[in-house]
C-alpha atoms as a PDB file:
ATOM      1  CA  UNK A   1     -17.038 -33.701  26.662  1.00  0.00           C
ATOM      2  CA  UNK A   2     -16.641 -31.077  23.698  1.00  0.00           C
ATOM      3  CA  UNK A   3     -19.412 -30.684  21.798  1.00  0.00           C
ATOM      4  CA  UNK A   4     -17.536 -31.520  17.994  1.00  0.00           C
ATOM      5  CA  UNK A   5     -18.038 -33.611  15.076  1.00  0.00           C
ATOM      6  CA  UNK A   6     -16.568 -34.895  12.024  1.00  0.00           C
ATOM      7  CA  UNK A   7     -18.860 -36.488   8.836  1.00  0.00           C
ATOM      8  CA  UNK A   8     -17.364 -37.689   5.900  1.00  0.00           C
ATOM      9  CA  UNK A   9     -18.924 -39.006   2.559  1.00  0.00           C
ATOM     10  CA  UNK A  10     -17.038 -39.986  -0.803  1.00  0.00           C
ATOM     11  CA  UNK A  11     -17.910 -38.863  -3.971  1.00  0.00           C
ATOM     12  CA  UNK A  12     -17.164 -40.475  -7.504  1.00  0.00           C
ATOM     13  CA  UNK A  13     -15.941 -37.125  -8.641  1.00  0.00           C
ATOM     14  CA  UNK A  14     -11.965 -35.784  -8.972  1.00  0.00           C
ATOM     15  CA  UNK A  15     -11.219 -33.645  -6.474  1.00  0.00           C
ATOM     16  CA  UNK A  16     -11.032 -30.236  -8.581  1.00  0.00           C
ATOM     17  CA  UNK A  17     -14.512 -30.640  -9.396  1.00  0.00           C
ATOM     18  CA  UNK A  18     -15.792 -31.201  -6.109  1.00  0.00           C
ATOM     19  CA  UNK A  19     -13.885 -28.311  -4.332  1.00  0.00           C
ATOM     20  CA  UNK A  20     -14.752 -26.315  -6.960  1.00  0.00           C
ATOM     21  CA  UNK A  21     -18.567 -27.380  -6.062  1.00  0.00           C
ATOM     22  CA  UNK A  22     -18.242 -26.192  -2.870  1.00  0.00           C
ATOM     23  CA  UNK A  23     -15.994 -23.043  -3.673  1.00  0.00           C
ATOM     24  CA  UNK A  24     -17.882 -21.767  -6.467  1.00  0.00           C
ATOM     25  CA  UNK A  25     -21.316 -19.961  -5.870  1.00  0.00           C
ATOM     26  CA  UNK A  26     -23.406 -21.020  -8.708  1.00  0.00           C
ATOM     27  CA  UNK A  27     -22.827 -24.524  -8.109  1.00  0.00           C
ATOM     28  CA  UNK A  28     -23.769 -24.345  -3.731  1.00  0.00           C
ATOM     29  CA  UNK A  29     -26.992 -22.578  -4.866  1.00  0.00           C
ATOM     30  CA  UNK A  30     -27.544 -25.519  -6.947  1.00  0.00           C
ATOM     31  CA  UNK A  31     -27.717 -27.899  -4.012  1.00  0.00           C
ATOM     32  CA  UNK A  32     -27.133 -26.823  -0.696  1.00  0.00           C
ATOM     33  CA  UNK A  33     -27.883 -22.856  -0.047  1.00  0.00           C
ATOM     34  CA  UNK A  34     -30.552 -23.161  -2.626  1.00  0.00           C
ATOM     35  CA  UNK A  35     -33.070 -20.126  -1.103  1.00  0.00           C
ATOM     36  CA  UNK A  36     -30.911 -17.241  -0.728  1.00  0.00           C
ATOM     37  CA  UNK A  37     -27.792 -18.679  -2.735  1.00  0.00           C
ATOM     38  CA  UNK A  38     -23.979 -17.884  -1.803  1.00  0.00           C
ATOM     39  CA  UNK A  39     -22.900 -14.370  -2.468  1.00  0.00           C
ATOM     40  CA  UNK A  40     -19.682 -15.089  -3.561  1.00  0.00           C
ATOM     41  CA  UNK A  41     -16.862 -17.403  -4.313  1.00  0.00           C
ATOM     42  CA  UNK A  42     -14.839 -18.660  -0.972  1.00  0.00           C
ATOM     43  CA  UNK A  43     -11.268 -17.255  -1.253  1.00  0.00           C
ATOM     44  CA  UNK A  44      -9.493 -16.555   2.208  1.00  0.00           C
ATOM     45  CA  UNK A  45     -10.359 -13.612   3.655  1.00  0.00           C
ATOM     46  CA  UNK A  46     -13.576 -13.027   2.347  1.00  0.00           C
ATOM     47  CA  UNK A  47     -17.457 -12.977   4.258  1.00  0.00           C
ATOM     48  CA  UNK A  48     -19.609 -14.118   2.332  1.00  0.00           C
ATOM     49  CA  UNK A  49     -23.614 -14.818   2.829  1.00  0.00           C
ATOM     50  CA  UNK A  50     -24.902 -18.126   2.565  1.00  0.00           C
ATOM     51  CA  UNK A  51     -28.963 -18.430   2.232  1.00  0.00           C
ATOM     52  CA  UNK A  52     -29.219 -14.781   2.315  1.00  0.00           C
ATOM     53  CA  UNK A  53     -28.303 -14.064   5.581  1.00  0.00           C
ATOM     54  CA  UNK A  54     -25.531 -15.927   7.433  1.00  0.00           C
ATOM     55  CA  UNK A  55     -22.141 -14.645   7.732  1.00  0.00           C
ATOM     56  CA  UNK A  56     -19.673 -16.471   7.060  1.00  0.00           C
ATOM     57  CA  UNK A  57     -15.697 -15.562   7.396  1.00  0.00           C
ATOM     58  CA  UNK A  58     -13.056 -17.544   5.013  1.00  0.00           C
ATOM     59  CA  UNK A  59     -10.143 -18.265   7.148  1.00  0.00           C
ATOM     60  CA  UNK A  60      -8.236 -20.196   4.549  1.00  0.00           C
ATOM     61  CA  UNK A  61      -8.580 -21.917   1.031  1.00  0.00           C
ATOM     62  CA  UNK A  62      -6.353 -24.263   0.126  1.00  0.00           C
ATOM     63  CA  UNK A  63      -7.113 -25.246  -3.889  1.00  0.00           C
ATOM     64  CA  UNK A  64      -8.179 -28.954  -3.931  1.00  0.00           C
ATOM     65  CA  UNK A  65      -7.553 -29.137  -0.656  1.00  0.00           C
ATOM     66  CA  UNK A  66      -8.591 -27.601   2.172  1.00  0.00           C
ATOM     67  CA  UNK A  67     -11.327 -24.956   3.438  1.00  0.00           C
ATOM     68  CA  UNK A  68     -11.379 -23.068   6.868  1.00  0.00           C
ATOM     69  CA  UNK A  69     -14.663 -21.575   7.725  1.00  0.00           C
ATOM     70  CA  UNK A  70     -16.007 -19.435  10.749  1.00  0.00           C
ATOM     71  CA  UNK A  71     -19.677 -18.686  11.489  1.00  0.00           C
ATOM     72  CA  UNK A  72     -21.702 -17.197  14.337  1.00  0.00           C
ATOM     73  CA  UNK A  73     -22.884 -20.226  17.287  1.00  0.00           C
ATOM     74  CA  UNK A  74     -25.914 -19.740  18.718  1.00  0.00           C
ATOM     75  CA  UNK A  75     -27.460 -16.896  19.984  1.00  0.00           C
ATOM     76  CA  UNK A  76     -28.865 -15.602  23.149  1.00  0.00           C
ATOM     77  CA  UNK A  77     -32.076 -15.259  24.030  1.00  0.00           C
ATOM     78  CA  UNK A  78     -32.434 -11.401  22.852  1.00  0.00           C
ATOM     79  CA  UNK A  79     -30.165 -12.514  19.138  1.00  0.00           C
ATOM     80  CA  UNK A  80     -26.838 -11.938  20.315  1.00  0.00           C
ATOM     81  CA  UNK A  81     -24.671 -14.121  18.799  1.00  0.00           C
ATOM     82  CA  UNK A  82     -22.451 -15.718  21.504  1.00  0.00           C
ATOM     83  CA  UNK A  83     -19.552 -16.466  19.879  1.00  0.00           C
ATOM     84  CA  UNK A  84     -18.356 -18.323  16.353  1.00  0.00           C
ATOM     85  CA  UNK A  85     -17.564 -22.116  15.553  1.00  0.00           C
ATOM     86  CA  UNK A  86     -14.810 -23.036  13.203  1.00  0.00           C
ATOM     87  CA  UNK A  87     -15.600 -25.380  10.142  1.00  0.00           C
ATOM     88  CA  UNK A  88     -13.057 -27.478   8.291  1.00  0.00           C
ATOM     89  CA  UNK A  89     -13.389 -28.675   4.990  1.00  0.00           C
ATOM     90  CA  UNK A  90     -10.762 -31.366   3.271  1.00  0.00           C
ATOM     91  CA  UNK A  91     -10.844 -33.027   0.088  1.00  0.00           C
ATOM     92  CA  UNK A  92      -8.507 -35.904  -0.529  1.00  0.00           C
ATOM     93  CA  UNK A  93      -8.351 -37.868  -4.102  1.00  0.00           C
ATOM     94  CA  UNK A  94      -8.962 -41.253  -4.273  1.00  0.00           C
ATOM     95  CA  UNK A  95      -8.488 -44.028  -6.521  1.00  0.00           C
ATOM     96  CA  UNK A  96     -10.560 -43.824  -9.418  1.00  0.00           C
ATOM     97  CA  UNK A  97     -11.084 -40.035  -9.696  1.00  0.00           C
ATOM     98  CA  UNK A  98     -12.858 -40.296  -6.507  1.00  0.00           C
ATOM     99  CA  UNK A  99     -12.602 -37.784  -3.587  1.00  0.00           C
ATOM    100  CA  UNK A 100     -13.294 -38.146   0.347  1.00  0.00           C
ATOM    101  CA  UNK A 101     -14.858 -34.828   1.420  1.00  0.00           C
ATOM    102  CA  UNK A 102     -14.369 -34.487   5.501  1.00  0.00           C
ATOM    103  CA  UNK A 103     -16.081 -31.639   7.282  1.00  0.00           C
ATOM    104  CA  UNK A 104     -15.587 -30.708  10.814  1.00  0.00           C
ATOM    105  CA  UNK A 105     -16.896 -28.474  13.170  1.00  0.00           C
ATOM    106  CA  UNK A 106     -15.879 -26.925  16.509  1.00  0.00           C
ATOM    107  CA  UNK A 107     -15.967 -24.445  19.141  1.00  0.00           C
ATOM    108  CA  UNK A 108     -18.983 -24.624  21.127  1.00  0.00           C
ATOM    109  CA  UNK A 109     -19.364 -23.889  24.526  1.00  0.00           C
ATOM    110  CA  UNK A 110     -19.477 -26.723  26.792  1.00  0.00           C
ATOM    111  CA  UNK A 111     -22.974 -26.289  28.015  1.00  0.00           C
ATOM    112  CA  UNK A 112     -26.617 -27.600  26.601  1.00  0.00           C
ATOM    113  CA  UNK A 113     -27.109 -25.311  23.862  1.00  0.00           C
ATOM    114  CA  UNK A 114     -23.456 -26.012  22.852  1.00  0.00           C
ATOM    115  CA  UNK A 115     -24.403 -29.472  22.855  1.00  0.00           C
ATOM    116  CA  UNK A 116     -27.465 -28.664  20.913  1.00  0.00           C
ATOM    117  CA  UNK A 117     -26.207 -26.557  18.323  1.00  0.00           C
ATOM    118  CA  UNK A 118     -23.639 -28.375  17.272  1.00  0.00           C
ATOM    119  CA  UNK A 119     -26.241 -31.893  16.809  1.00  0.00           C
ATOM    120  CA  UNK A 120     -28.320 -29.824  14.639  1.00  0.00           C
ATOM    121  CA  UNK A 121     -24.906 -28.670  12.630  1.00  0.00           C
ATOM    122  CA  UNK A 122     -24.018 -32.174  12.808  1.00  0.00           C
ATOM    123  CA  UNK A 123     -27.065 -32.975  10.702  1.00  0.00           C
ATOM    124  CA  UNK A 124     -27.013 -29.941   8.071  1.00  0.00           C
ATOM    125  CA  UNK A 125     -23.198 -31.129   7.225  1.00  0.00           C
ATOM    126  CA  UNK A 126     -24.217 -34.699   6.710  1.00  0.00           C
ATOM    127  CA  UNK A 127     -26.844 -33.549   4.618  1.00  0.00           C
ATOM    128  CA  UNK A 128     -24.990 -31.000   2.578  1.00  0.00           C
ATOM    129  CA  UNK A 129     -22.459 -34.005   1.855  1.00  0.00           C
ATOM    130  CA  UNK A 130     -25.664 -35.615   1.116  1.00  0.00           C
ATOM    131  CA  UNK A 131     -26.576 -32.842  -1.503  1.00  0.00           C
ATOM    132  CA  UNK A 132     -23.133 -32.764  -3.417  1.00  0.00           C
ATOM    133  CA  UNK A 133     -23.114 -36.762  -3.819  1.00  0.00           C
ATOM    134  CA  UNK A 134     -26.287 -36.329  -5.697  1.00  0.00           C
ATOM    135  CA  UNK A 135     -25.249 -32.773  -7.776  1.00  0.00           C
ATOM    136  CA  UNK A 136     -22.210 -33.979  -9.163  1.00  0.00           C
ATOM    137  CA  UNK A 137     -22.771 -37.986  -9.458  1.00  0.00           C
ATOM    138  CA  UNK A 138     -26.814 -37.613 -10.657  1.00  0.00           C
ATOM    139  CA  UNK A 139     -27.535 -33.649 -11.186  1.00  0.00           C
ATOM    140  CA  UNK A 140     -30.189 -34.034  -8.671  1.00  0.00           C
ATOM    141  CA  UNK A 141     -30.629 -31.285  -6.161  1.00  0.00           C
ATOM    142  CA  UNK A 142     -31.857 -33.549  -2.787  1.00  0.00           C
ATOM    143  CA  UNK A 143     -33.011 -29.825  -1.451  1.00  0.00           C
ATOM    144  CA  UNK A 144     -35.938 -29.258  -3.510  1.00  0.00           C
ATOM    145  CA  UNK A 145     -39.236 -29.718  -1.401  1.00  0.00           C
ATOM    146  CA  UNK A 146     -37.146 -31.100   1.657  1.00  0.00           C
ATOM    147  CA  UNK A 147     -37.287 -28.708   3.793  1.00  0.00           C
ATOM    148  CA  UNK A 148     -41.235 -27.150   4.464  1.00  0.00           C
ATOM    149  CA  UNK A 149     -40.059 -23.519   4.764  1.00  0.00           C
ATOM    150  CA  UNK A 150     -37.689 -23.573   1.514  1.00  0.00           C
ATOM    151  CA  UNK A 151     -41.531 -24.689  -0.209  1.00  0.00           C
ATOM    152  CA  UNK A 152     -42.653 -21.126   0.715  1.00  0.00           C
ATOM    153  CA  UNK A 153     -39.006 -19.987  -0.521  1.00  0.00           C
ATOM    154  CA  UNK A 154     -38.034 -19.218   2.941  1.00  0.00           C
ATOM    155  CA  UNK A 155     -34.578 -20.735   3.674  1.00  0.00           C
ATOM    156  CA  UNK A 156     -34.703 -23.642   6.577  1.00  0.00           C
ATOM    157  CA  UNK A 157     -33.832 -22.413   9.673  1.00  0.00           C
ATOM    158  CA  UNK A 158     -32.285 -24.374  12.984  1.00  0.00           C
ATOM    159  CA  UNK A 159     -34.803 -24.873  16.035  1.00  0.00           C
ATOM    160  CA  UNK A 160     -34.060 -22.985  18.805  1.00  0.00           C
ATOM    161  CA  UNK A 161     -32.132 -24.939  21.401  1.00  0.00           C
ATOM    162  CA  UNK A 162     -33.659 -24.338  24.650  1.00  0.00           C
ATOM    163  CA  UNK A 163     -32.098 -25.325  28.531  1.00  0.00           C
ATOM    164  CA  UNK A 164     -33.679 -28.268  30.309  1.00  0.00           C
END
């Protein structure tokens, strides 16, 4: 079985403000790459760093819409990254000025640390989902003191998947 997952959350937001929560830099800091920030705004074609230090390449922005995503998979035992997974991002309205937000993710290698990545991926999508619900319907960032390392103003990083 491919290692691949889809999450989806609604929030009671119209759908230009919530792409533009995820587009827009100053607002992803706010909630979801809150130690290191976002470099810049996600327009296709760009690479821009989340948290400081992870690539990632803009395949495609569609306003209101749609956003296409690549980033680097996990890594081999020396830090070589492997190979790249491929992120999806719609936004559809709703009824009431309310929008579903889907994200899915795949590409991983069908092997353990495939598998493995993409669970802990699984989680930091559901969370970020998590995070925007709260932003835009509260102005609460969920982030702040979650994670132990972001505390020390370290950014939280994934645990290593290892082979049985």
């Amino acid at each position: 079985m491919k290692p691949e997952f889809r999450v989806s959350g609604r929030i009671s937001r119209p759908v230009r403000e919530v792409f533009d929560a995820v587009v827009n830099p100053g607002k992803l800091s706010a909630y979801f790459t809150t130690v290191g920030g976002a470099s810049a705004p996600l327009v296709t074609g760009a690479t821009v760093v989340w948290w400081g230090a992870v690539p990632v390449e803009v395949d495609e922005v569609v306003a209101d819409s749609r956003i296409v995503l690549r980033w680097d998979g996990p890594k081999s035992a020396d830090g070589v990254v492997l190979y790249k997974t491929h992120i999806e991002m719609n936004f559809q309205a709703l009824e009431m000025d309310a929008t579903l937000v889907t994200i899915a993710e795949t590409g991983w290698r069908e092997d353990a640390q495939g598998q493995c990545a993409s669970y802990i991926n699984c989680e930091g999508w559901s969370q970020m989902l998590c995070c925007l619900k709260a932003f835009l319907e509260h102005g609460i960032n969920l982030r702040e003191g979650y994670y132990r390392s972001e505390l020390a103003g370290v950014p939280a990083s994934e645990p290593r998947c290892t082979s049985p």
